[in-house]
Protein backbone atom coordinates (compact mmCIF):
# COMPACT_ATOMS: atom_id res chain seq x y z
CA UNK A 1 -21.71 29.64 25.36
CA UNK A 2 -17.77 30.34 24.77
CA UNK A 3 -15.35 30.11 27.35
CA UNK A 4 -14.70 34.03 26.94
CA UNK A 5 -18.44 34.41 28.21
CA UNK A 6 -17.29 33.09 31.60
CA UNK A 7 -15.58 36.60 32.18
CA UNK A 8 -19.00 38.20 31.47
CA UNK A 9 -20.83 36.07 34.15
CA UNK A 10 -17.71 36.22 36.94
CA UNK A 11 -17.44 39.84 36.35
CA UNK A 12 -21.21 40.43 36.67
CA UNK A 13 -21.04 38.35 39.92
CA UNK A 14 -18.16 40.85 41.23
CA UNK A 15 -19.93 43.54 40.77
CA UNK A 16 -23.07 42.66 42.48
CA UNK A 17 -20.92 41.15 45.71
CA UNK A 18 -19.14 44.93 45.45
CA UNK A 19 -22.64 46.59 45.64
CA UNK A 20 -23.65 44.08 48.46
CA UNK A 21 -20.51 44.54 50.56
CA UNK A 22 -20.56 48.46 50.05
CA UNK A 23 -24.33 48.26 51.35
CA UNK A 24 -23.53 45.39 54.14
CA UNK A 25 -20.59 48.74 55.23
CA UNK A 26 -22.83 51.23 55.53
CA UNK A 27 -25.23 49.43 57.46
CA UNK A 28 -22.62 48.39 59.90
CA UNK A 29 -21.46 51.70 59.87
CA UNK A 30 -24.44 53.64 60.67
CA UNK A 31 -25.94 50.66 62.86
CA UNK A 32 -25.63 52.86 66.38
CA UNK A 33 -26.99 56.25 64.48
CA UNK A 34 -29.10 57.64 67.48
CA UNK A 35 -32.29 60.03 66.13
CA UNK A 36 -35.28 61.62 67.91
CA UNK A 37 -38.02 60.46 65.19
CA UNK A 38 -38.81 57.46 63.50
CA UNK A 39 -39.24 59.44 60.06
CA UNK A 40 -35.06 60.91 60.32
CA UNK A 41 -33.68 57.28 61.64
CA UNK A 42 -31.38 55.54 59.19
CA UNK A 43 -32.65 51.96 57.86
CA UNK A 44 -31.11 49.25 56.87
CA UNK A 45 -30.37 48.47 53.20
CA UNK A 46 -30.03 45.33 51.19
CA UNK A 47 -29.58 45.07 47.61
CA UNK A 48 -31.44 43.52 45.36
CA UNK A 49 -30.01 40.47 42.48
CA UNK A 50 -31.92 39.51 38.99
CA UNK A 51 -30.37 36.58 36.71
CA UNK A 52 -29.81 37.99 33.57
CA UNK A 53 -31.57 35.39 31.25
CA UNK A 54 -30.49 34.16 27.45
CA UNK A 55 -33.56 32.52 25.80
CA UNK A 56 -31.52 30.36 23.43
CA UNK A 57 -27.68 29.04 24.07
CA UNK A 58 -25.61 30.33 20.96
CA UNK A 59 -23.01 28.24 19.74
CA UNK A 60 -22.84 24.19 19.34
CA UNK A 61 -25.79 23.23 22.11
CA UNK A 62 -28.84 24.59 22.84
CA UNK A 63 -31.79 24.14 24.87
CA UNK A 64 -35.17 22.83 25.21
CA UNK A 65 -37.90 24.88 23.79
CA UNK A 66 -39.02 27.50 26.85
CA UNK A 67 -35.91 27.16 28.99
CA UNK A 68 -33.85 29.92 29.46
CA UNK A 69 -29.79 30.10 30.27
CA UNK A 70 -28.56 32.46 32.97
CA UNK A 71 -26.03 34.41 31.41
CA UNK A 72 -24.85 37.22 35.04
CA UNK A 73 -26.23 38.94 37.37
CA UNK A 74 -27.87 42.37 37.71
CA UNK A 75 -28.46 44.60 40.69
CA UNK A 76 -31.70 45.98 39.54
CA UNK A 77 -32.66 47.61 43.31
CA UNK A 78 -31.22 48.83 47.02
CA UNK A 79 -34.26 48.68 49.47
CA UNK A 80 -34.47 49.82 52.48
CA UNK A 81 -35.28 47.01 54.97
CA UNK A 82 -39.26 47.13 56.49
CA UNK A 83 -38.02 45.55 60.05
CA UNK A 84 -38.82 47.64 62.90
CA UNK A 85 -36.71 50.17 64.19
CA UNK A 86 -35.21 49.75 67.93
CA UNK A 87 -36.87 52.24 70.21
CA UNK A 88 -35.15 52.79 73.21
CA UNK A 89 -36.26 54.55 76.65
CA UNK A 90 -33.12 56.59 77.65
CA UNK A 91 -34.74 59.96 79.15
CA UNK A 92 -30.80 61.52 79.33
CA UNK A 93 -29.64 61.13 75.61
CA UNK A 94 -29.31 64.62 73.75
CA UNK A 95 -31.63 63.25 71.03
CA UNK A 96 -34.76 61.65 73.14
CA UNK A 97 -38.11 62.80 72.05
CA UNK A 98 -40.43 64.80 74.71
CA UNK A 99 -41.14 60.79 76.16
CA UNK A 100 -37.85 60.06 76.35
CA UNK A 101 -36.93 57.53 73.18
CA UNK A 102 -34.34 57.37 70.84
CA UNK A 103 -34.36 55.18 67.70
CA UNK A 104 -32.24 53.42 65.99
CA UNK A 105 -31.55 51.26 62.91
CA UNK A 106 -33.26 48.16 61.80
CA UNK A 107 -29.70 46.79 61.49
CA UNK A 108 -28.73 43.78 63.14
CA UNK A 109 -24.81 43.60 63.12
CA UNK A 110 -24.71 39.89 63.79
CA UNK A 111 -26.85 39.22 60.30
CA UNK A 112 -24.95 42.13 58.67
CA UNK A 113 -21.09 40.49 59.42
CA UNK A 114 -22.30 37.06 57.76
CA UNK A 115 -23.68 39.08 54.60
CA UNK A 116 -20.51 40.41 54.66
CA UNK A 117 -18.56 37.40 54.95
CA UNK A 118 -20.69 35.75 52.62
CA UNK A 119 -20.67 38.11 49.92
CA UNK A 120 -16.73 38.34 50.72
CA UNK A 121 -16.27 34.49 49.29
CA UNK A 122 -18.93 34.66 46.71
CA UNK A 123 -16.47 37.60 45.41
CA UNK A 124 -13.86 35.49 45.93
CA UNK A 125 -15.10 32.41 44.46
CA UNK A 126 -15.72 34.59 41.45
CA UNK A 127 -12.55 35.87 41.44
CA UNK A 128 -11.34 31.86 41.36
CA UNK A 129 -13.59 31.33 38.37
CA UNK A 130 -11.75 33.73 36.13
CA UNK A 131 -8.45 32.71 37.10
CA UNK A 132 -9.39 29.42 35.85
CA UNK A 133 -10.76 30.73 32.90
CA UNK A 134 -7.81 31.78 32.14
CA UNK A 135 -5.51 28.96 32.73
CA UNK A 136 -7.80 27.10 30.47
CA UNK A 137 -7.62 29.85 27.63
CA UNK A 138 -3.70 29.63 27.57
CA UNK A 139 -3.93 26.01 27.79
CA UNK A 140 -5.78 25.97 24.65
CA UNK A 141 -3.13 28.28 23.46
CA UNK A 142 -0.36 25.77 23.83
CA UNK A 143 -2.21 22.99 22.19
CA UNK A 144 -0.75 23.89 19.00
CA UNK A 145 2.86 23.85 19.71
């Protein structure tokens, strides 16, 4: 694996943390959507990460017979979440059925604020990784002078 490969991986990672905070938004965004059916209610949605795999290391090392080298990530899916929806008993709303719910989202804002903090530093921490890829690049530059 070359040191230019490290872009590859960080930038894969940046991507999937900009898929997973633009998913964490509009679930925070829509989390107080009011409807009058269960089947027209907005659900939450979560993306979903693969590894991208490399069966053999290219270059100077390699790796056991069978293992496998994770070379970025991938955002193969956006699912809806399965959690049950909040069904609420307010007679008055504009949108309550003929018994008087409304529903709304699956989405917890509490659990949707740390996925966004979270994939906020993994974005970061990505962002750090290149950087230092880069320092080491023109470092290896210099070596010759």
């Amino acid at each position: 694996m070359s040191l230019t490969s490290i872009f590859d991986v960080a930038g894969s990672g940046m991507n999937a943390q900009s898929v997973r905070l633009n998913t964490t938004a509009s679930n925070i965004a829509n989390a107080e959507s009011a409807s009058s059916s269960t089947g027209e209610v907005y659900r939450g949605r979560h993306p979903v990460f693969q590894a991208r795999m490399l069966e053999q290391m290219q270059g100077g090392m390699s790796l056991p017979q069978g293992q496998s080298a994770g070379v970025g990530v991938d955002v193969t899916d956006v699912i809806e979440s399965d959690a049950p929806l909040q069904q609420r008993y307010e007679p008055d709303h504009p949108l309550a059925d003929d018994e008087g719910y409304v529903y709304y989202p699956n989405v917890n804002v509490v659990e949707e604020m740390t996925n966004m903090i979270s994939a906020s530093r993994s974005f970061q921490v990505n962002v750090e990784v290149m950087n230092s890829a880069k320092q080491m690049l023109q470092r290896v530059l210099t070596l010759g002078q």
